[in-house]
PDB file of N, CA and C in Angstrom:
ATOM      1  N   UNK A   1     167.103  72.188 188.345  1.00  0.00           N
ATOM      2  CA  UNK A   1     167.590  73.525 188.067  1.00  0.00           C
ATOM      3  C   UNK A   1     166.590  74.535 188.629  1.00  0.00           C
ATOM      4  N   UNK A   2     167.001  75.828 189.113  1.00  0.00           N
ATOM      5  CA  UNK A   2     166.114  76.710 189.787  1.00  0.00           C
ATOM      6  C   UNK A   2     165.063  77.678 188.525  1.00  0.00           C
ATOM      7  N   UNK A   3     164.204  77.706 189.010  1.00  0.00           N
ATOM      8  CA  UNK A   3     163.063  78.109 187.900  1.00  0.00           C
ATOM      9  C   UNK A   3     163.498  79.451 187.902  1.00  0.00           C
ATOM     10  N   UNK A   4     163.720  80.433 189.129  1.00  0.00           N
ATOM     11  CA  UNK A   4     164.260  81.892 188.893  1.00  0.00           C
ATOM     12  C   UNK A   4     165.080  82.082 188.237  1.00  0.00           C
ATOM     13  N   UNK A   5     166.415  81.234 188.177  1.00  0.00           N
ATOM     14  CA  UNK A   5     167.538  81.176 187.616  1.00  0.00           C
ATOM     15  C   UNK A   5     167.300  81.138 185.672  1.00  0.00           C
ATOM     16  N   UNK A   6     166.419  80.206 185.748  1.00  0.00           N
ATOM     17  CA  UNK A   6     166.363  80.006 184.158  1.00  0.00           C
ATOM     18  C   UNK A   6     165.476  80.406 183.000  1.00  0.00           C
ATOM     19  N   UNK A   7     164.274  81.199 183.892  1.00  0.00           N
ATOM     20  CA  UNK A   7     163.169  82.040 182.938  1.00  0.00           C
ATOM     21  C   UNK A   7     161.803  82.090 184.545  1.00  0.00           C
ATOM     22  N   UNK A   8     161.188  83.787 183.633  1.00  0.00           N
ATOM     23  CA  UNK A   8     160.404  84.004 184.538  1.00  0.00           C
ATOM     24  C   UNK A   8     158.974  83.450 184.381  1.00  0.00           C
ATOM     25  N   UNK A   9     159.360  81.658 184.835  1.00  0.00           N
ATOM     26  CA  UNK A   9     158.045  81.475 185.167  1.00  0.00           C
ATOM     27  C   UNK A   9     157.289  81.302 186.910  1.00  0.00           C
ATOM     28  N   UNK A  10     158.690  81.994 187.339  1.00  0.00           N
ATOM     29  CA  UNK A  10     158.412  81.801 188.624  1.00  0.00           C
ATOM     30  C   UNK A  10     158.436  83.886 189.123  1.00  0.00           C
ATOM     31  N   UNK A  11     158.111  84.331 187.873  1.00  0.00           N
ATOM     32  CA  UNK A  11     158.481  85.944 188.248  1.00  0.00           C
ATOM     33  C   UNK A  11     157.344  87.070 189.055  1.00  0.00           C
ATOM     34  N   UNK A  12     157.733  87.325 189.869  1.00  0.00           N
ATOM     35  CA  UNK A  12     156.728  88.014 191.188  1.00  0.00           C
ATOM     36  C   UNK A  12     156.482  90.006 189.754  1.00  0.00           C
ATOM     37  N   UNK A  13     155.255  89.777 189.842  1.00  0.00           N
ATOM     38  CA  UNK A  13     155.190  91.454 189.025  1.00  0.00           C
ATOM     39  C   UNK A  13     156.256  92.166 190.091  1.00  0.00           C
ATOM     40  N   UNK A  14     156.721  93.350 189.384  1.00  0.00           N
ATOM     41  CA  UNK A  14     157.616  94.050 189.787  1.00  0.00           C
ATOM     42  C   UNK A  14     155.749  95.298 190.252  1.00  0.00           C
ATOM     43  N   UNK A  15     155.395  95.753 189.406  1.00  0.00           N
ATOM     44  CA  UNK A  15     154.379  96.870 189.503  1.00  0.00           C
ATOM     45  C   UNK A  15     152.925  96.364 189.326  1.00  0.00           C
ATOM     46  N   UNK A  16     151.803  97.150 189.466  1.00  0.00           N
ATOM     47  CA  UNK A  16     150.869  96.067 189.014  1.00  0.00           C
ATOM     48  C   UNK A  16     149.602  97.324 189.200  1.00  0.00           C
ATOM     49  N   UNK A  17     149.158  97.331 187.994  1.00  0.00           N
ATOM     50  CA  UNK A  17     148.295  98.589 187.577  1.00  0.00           C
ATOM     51  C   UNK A  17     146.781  98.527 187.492  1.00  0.00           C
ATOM     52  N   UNK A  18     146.120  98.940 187.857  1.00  0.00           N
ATOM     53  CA  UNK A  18     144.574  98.637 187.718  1.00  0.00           C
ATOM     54  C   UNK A  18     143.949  99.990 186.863  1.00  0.00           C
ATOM     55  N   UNK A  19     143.200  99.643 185.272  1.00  0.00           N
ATOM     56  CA  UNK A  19     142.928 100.661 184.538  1.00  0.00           C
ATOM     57  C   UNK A  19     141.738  99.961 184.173  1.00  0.00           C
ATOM     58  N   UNK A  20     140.774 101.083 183.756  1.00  0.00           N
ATOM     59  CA  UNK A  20     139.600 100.846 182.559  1.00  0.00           C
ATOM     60  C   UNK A  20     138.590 100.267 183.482  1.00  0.00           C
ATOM     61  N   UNK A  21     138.636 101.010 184.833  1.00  0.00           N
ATOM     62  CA  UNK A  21     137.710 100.065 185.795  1.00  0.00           C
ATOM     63  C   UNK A  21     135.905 100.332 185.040  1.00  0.00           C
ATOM     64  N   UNK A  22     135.190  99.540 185.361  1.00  0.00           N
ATOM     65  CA  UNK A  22     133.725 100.370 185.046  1.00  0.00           C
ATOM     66  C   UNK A  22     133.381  99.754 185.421  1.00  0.00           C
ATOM     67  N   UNK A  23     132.070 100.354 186.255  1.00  0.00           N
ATOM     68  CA  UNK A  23     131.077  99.574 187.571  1.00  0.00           C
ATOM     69  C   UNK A  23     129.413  99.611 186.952  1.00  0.00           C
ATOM     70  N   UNK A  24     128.734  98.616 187.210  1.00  0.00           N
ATOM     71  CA  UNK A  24     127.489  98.931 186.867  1.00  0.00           C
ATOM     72  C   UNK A  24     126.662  98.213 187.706  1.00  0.00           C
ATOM     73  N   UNK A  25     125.312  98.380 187.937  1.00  0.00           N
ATOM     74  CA  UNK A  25     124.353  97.529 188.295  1.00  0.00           C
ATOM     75  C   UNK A  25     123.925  96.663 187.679  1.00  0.00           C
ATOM     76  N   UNK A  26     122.786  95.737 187.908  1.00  0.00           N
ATOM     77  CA  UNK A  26     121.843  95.075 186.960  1.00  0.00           C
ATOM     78  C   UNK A  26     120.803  94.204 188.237  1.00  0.00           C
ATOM     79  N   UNK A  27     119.822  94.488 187.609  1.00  0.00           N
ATOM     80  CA  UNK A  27     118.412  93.502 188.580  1.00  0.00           C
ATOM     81  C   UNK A  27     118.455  92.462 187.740  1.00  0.00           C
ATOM     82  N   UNK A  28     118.775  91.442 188.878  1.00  0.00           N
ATOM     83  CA  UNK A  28     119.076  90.237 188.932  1.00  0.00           C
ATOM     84  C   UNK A  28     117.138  89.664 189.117  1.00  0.00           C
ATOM     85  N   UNK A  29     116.524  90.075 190.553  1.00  0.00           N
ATOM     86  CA  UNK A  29     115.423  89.644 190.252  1.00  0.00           C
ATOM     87  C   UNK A  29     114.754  91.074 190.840  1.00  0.00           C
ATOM     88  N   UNK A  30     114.005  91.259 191.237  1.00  0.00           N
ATOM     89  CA  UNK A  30     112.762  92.748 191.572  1.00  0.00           C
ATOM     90  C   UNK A  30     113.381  93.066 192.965  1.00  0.00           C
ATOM     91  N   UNK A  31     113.822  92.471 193.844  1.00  0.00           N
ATOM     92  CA  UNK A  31     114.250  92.619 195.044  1.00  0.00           C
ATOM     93  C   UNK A  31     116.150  92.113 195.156  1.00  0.00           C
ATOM     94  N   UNK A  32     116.637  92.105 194.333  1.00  0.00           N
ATOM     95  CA  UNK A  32     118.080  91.918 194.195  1.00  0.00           C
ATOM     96  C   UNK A  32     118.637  92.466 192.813  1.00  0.00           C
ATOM     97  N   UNK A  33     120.118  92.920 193.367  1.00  0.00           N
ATOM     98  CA  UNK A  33     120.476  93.874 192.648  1.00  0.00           C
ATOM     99  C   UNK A  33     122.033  93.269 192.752  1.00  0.00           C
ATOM    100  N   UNK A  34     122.574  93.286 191.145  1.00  0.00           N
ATOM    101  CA  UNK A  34     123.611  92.476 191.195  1.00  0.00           C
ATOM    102  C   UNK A  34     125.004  93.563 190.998  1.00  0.00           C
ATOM    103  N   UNK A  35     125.662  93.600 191.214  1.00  0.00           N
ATOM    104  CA  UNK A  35     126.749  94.869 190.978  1.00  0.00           C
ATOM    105  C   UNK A  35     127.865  93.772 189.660  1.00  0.00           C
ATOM    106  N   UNK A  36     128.862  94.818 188.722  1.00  0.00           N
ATOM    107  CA  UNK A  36     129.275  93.978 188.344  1.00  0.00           C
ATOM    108  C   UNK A  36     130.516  94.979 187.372  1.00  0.00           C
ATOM    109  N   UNK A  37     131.874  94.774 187.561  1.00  0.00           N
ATOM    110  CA  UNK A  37     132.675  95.236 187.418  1.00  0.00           C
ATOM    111  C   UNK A  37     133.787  94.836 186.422  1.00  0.00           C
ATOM    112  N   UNK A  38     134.271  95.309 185.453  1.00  0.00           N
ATOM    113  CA  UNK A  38     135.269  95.387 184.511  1.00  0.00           C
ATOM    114  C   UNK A  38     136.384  95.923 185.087  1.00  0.00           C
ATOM    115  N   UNK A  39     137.822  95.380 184.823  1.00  0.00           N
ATOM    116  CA  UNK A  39     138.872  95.999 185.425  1.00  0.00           C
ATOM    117  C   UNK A  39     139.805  95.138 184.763  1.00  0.00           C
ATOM    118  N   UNK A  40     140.700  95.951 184.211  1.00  0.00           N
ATOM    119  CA  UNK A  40     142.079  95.715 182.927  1.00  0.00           C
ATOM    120  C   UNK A  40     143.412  96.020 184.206  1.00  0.00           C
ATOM    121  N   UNK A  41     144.121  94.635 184.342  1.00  0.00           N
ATOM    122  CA  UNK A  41     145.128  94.533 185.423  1.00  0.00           C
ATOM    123  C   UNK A  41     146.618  94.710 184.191  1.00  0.00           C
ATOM    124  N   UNK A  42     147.259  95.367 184.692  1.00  0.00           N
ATOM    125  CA  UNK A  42     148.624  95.131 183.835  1.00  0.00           C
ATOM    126  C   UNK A  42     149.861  94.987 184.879  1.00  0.00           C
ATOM    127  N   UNK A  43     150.445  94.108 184.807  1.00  0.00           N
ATOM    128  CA  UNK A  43     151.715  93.597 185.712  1.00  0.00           C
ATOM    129  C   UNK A  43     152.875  94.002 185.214  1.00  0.00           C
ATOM    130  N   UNK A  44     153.608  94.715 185.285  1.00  0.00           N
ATOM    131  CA  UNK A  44     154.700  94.808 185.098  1.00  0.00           C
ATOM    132  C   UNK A  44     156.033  94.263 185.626  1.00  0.00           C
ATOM    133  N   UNK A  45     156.645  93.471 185.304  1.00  0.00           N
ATOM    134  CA  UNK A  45     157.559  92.338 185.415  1.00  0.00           C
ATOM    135  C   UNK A  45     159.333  92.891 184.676  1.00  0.00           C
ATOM    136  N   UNK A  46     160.588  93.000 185.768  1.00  0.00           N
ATOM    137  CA  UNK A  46     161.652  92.745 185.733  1.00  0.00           C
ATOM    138  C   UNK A  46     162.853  91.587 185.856  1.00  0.00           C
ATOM    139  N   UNK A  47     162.632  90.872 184.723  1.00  0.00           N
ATOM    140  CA  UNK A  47     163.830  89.920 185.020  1.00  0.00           C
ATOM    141  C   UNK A  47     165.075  89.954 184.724  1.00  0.00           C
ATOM    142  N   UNK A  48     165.535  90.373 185.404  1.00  0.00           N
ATOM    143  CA  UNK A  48     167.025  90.564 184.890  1.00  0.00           C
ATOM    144  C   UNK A  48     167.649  91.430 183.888  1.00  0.00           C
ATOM    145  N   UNK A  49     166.997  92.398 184.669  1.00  0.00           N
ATOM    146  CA  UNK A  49     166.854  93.960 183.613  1.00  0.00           C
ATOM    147  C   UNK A  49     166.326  93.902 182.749  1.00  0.00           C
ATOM    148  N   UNK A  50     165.349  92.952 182.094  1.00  0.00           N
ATOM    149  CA  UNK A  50     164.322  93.243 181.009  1.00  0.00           C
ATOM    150  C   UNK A  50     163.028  93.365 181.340  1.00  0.00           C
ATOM    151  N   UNK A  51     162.516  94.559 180.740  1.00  0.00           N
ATOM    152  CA  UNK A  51     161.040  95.115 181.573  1.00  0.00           C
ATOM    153  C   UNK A  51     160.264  94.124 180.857  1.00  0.00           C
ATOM    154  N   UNK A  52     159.363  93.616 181.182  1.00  0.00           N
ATOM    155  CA  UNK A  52     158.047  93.002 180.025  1.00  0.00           C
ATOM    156  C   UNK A  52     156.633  93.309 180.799  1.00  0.00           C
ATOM    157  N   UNK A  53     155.387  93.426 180.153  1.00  0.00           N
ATOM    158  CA  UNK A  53     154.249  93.819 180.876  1.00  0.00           C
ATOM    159  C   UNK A  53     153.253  92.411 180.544  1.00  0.00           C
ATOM    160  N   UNK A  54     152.128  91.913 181.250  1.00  0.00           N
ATOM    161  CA  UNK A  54     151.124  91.303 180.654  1.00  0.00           C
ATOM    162  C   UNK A  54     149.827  91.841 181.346  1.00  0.00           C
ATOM    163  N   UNK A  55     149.129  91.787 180.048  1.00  0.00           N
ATOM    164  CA  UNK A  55     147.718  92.499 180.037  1.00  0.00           C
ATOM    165  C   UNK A  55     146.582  91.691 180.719  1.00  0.00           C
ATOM    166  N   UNK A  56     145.819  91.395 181.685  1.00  0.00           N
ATOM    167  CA  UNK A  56     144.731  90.574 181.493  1.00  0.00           C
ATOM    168  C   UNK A  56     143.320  91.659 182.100  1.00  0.00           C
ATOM    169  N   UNK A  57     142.161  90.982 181.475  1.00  0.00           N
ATOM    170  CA  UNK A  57     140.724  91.654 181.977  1.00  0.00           C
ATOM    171  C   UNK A  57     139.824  90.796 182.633  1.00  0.00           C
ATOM    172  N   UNK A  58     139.405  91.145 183.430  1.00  0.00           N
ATOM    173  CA  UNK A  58     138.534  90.684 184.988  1.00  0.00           C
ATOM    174  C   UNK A  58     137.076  91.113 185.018  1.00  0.00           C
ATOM    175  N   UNK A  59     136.259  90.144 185.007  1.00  0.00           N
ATOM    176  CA  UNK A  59     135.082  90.711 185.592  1.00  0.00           C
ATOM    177  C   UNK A  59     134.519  90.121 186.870  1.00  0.00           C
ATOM    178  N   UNK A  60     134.133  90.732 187.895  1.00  0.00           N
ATOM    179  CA  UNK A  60     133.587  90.724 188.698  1.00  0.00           C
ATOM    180  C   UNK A  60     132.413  90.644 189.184  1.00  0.00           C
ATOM    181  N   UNK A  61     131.488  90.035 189.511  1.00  0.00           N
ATOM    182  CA  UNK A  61     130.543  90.320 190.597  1.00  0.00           C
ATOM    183  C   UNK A  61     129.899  89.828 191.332  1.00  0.00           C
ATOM    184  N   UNK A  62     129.130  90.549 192.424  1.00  0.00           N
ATOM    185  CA  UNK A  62     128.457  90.591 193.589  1.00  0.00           C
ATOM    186  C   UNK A  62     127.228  90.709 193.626  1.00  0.00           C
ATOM    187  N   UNK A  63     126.378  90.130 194.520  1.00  0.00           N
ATOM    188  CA  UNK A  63     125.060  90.700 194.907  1.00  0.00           C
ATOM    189  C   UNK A  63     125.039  91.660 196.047  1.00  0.00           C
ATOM    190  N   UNK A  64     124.489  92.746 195.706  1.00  0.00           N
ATOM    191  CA  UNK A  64     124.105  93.936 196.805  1.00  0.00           C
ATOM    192  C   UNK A  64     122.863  93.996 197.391  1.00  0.00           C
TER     193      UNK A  64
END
């Protein structure tokens, strides 16, 4: 049976929002510097004319 057809576990976000970003540094050691980022993704999803959203939070980081 087709997974689109029968529930969205195959559902592409319809929208997809990036909020609550916040960036910071941190010394990692005296000569490296680590960057490192918070960011709250919300997807917004239409299946079959019913809106539904899911929330998730991300952290990130890099050495600069």
């Amino acid at each position: 049976m087709n997974e689109i057809a029968t529930g969205p576990v195959s559902a592409v976000p319809l929208v997809t929002t990036h909020v609550d970003r916040v960036r910071s540094t941190e010394v990692v050691q005296e000569a490296t510097v680590k960057a490192v980022e918070e960011v709250k993704v919300i997807d917004t999803y239409d299946f079959r004319g019913v809106i539904s959203t899911a929330t998730r939070e991300h952290t990130v980081s890099w050495l600069v």
